[in-house]
PDB file of N, CA and C in Angstrom:
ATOM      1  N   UNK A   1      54.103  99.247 -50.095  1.00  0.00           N
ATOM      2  CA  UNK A   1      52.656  99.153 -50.161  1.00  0.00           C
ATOM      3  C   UNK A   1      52.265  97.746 -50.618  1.00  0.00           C
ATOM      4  N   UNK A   2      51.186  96.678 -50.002  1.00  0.00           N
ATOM      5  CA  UNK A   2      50.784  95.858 -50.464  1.00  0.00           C
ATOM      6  C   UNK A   2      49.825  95.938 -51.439  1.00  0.00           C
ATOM      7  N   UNK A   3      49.650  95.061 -52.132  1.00  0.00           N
ATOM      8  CA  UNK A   3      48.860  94.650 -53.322  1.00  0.00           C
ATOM      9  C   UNK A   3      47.611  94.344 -52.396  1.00  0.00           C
ATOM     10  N   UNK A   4      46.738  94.697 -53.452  1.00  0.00           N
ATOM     11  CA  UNK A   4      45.027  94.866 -53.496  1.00  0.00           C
ATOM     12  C   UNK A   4      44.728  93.242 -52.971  1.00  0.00           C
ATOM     13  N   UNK A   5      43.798  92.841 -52.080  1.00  0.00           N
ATOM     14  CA  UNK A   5      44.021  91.210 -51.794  1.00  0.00           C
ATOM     15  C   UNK A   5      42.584  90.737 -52.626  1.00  0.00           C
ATOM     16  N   UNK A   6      41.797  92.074 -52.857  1.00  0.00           N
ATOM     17  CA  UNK A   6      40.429  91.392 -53.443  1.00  0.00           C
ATOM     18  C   UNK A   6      39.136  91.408 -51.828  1.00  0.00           C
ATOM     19  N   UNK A   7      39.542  91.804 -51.005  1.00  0.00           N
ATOM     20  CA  UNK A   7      38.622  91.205 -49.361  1.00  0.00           C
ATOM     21  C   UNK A   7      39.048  89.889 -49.383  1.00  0.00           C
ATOM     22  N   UNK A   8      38.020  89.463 -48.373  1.00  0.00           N
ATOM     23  CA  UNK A   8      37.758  87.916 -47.913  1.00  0.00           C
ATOM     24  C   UNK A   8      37.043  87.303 -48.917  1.00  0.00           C
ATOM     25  N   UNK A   9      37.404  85.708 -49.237  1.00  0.00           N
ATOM     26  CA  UNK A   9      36.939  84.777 -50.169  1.00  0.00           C
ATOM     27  C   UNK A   9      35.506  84.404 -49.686  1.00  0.00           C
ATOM     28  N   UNK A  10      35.627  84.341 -48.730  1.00  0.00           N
ATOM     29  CA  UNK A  10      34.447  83.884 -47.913  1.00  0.00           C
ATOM     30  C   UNK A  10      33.697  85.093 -47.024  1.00  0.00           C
ATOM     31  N   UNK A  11      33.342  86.317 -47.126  1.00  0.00           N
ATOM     32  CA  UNK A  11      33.187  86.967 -46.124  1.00  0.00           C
ATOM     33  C   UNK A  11      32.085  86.205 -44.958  1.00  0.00           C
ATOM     34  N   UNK A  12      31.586  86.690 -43.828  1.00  0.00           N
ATOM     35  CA  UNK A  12      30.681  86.188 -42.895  1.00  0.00           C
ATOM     36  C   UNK A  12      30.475  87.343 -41.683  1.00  0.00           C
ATOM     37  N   UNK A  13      29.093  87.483 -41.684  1.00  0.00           N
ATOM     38  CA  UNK A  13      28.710  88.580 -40.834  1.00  0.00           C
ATOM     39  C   UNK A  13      29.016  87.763 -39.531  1.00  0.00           C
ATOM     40  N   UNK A  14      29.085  88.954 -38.609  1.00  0.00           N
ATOM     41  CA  UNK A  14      29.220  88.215 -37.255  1.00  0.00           C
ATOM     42  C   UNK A  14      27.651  87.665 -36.773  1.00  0.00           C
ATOM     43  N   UNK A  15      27.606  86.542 -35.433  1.00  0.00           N
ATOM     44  CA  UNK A  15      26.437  85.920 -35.066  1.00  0.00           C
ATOM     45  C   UNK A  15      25.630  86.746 -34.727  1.00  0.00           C
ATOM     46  N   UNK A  16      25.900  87.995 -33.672  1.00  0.00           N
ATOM     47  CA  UNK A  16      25.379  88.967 -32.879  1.00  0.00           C
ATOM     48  C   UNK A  16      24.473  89.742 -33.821  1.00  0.00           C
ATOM     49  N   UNK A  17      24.362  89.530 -35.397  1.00  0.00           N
ATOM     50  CA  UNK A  17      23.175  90.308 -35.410  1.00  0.00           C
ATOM     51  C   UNK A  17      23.456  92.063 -36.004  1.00  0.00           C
ATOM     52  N   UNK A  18      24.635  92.376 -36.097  1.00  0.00           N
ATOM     53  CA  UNK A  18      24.744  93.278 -36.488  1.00  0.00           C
ATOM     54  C   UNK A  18      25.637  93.645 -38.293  1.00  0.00           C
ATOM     55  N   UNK A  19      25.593  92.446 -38.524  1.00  0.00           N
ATOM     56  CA  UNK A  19      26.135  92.371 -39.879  1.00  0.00           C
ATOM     57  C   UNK A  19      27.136  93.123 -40.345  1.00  0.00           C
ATOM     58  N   UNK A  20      28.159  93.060 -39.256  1.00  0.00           N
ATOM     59  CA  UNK A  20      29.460  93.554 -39.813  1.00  0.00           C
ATOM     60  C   UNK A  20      30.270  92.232 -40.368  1.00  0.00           C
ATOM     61  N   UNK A  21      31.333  92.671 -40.855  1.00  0.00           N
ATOM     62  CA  UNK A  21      32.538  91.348 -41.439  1.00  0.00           C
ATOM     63  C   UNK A  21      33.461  90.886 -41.011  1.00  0.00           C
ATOM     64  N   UNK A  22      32.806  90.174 -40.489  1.00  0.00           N
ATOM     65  CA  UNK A  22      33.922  88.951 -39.392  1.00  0.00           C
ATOM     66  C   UNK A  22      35.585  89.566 -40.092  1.00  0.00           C
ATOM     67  N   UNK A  23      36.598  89.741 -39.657  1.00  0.00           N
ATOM     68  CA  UNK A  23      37.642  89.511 -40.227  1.00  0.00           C
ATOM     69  C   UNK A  23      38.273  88.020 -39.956  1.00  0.00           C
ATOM     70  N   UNK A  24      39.768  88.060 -41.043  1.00  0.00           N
ATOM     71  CA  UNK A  24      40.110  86.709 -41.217  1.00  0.00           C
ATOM     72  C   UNK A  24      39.577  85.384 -41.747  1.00  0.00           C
ATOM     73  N   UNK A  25      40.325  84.720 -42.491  1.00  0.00           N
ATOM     74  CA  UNK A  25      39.884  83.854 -42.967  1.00  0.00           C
ATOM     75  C   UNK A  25      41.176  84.135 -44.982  1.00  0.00           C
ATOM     76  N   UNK A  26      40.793  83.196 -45.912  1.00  0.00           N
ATOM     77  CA  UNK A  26      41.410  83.313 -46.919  1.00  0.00           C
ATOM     78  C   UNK A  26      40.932  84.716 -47.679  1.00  0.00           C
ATOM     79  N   UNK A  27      42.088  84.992 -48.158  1.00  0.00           N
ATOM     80  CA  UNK A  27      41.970  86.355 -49.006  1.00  0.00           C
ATOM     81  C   UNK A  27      41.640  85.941 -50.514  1.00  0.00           C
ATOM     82  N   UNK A  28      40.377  86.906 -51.569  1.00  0.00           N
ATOM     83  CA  UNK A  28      40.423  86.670 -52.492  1.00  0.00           C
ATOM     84  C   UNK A  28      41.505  86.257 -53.559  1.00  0.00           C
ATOM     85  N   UNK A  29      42.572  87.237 -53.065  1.00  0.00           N
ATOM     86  CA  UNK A  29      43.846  86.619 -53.509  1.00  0.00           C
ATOM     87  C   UNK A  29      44.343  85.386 -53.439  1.00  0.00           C
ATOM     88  N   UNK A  30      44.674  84.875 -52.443  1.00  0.00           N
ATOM     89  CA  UNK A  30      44.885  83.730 -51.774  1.00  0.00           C
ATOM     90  C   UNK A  30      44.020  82.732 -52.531  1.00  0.00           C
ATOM     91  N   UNK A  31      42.938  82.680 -52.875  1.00  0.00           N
ATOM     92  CA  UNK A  31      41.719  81.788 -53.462  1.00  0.00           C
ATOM     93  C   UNK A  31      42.026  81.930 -54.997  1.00  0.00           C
ATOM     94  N   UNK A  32      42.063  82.750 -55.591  1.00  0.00           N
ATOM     95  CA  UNK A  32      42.472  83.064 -56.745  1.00  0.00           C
ATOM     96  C   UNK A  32      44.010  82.267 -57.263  1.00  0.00           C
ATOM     97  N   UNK A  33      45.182  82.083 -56.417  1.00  0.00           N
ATOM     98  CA  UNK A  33      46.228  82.520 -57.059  1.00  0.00           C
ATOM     99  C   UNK A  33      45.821  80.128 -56.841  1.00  0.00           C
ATOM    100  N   UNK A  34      45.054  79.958 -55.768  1.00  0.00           N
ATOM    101  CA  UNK A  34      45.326  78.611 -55.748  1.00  0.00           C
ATOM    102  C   UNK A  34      44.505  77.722 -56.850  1.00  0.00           C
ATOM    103  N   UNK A  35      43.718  78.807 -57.002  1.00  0.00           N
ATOM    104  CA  UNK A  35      42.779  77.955 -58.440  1.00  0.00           C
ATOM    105  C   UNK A  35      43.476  78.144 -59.004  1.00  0.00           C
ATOM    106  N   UNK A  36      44.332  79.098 -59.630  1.00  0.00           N
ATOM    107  CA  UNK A  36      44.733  79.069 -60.722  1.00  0.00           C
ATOM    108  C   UNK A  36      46.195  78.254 -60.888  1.00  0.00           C
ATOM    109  N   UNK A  37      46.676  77.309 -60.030  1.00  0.00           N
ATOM    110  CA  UNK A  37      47.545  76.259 -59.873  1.00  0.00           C
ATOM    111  C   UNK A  37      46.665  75.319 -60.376  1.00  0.00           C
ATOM    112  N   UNK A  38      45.531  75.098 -59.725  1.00  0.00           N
ATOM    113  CA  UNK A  38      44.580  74.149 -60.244  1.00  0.00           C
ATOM    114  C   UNK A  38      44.670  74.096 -61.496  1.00  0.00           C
ATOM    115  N   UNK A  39      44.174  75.044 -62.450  1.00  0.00           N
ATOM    116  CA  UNK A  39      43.371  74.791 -63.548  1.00  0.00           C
ATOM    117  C   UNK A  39      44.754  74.950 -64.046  1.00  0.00           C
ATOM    118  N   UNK A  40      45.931  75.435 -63.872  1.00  0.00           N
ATOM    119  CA  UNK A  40      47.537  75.508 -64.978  1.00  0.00           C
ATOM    120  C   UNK A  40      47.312  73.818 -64.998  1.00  0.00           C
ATOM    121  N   UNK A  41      47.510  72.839 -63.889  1.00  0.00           N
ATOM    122  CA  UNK A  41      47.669  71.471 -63.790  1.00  0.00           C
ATOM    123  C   UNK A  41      46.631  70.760 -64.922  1.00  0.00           C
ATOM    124  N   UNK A  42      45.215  71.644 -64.488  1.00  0.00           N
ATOM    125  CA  UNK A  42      44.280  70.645 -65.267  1.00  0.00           C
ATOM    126  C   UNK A  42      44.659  71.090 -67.049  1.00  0.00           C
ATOM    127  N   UNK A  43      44.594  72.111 -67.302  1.00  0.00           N
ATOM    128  CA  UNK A  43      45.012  72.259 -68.916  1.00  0.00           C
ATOM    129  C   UNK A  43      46.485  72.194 -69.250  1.00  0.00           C
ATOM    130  N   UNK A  44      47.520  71.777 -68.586  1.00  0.00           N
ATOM    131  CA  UNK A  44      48.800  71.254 -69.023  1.00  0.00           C
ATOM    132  C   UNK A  44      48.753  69.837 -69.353  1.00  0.00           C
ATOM    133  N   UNK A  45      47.666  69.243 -68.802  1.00  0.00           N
ATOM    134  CA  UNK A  45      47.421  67.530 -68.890  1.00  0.00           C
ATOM    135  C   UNK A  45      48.810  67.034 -69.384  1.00  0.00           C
ATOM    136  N   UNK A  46      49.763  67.341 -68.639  1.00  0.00           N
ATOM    137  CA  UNK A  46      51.318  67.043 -68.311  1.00  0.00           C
ATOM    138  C   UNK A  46      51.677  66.731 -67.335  1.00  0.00           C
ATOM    139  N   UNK A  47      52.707  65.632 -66.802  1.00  0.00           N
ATOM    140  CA  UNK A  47      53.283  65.084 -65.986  1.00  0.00           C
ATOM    141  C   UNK A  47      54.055  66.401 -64.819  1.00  0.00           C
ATOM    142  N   UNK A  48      54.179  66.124 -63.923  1.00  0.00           N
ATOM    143  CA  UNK A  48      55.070  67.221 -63.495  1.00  0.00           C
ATOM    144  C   UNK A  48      56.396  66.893 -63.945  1.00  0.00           C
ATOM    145  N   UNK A  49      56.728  68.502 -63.849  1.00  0.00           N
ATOM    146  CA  UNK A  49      58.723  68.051 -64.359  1.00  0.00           C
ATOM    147  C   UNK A  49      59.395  69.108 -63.733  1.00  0.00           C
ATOM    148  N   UNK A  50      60.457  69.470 -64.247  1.00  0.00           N
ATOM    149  CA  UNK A  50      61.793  70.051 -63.779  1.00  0.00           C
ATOM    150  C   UNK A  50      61.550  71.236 -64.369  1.00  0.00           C
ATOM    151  N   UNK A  51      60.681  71.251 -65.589  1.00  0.00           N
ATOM    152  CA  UNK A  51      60.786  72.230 -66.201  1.00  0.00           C
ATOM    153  C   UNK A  51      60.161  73.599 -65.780  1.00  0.00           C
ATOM    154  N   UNK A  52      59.443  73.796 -65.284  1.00  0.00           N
ATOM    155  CA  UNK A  52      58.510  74.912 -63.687  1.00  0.00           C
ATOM    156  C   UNK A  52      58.995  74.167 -63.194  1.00  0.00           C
ATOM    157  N   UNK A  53      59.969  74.915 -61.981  1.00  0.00           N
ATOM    158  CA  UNK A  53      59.780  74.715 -60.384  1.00  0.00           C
ATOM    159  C   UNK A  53      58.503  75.263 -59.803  1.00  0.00           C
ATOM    160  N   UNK A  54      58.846  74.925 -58.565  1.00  0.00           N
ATOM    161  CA  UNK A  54      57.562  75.374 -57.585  1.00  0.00           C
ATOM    162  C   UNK A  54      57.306  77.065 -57.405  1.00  0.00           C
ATOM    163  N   UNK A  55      58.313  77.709 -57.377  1.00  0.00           N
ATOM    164  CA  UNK A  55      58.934  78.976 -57.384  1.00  0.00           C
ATOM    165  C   UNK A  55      58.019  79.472 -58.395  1.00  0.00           C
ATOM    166  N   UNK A  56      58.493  79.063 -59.694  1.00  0.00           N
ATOM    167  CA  UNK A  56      57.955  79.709 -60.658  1.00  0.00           C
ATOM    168  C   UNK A  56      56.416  79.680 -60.832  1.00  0.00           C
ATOM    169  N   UNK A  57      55.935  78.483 -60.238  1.00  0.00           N
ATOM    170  CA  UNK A  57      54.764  78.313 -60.459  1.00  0.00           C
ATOM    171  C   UNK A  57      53.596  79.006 -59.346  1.00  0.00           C
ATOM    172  N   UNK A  58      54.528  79.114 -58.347  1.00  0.00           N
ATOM    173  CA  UNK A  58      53.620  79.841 -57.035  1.00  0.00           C
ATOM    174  C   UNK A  58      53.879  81.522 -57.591  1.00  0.00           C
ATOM    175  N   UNK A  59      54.758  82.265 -58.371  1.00  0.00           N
ATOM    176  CA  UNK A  59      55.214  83.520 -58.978  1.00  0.00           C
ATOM    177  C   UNK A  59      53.839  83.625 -59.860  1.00  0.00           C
ATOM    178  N   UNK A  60      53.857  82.700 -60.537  1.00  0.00           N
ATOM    179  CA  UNK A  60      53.013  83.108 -61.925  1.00  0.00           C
ATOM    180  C   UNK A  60      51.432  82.899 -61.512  1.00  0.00           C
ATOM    181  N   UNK A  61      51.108  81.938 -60.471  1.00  0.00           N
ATOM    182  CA  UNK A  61      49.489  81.739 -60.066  1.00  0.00           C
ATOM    183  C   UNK A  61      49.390  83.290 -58.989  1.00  0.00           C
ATOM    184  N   UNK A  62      49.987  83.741 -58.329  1.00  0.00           N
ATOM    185  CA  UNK A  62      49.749  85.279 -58.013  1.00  0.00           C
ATOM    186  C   UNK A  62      49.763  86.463 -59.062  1.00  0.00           C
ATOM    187  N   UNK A  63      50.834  86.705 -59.980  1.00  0.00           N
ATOM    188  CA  UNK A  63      50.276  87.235 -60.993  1.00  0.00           C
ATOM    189  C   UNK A  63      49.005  86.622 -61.846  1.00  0.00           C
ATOM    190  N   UNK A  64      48.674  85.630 -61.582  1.00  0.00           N
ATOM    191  CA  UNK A  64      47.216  85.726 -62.556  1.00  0.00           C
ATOM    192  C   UNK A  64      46.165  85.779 -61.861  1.00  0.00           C
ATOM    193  N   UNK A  65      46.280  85.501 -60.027  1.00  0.00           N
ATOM    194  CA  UNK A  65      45.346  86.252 -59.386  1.00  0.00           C
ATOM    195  C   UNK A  65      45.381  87.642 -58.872  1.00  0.00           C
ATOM    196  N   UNK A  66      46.668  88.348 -59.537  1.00  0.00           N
ATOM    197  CA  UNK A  66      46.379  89.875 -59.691  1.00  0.00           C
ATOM    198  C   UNK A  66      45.785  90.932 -60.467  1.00  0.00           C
ATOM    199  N   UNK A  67      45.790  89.979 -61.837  1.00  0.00           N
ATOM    200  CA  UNK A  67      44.886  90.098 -62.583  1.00  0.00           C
ATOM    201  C   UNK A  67      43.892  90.178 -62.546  1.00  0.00           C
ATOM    202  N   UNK A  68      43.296  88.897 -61.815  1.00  0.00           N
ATOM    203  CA  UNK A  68      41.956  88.951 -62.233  1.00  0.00           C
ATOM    204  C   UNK A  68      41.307  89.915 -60.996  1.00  0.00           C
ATOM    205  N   UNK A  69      42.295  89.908 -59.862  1.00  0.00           N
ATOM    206  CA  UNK A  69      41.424  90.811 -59.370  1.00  0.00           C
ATOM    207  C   UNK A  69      41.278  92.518 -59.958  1.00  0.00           C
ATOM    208  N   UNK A  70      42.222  92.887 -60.365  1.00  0.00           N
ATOM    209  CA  UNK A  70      42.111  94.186 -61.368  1.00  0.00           C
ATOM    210  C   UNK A  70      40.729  94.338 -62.453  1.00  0.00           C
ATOM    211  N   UNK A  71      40.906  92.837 -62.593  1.00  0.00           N
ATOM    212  CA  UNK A  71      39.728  93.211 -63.765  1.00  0.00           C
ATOM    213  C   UNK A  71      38.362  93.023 -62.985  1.00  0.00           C
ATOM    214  N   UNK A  72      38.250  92.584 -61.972  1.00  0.00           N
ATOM    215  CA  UNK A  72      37.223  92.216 -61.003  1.00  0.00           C
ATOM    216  C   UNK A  72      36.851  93.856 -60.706  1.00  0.00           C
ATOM    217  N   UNK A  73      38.065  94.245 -60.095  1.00  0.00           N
ATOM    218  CA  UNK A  73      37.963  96.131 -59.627  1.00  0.00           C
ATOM    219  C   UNK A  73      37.032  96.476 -61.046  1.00  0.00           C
ATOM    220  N   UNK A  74      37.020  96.303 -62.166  1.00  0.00           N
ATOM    221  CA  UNK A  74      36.325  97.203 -63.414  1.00  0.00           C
ATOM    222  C   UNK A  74      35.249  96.920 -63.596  1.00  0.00           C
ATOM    223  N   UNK A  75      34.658  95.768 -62.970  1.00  0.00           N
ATOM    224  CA  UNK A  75      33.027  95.554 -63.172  1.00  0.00           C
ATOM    225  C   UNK A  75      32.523  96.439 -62.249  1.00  0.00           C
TER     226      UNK A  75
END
């Protein structure tokens, strides 16, 4: 079973007028797990190193956009 993605980051009705939801495009997930690479970088105000690989760091920005979408589900 896959994990909850959150919908689309962007949803968009179609042109035609009937306001359904376009599919495709980035998943809340997907948007989530890349900010939160962002902002690890901006509050480590650290050099990159050896110490996180990439691995670890693409592991841990999906768990914290699994999070937040869980807590997103409770509002």
């Amino acid at each position: 079973m896959s994990k909850p993605d959150g919908g689309p980051a962007f949803p968009q009705s179609d042109t035609w007028g009937t306001n359904r939801e376009v599919p495709g495009g980035m998943a809340l997930r997907d948007y989530f797990a890349i900010h939160s690479v962002l902002a690890a970088g901006i509050l480590s105000n650290k050099k990159p190193s050896d110490e996180v690989t990439a691995q670890e760091l693409a592991a841990n920005s999906y768990k914290i956009a699994d999070a937040l979408i869980v807590e997103r589900e409770k509002a």
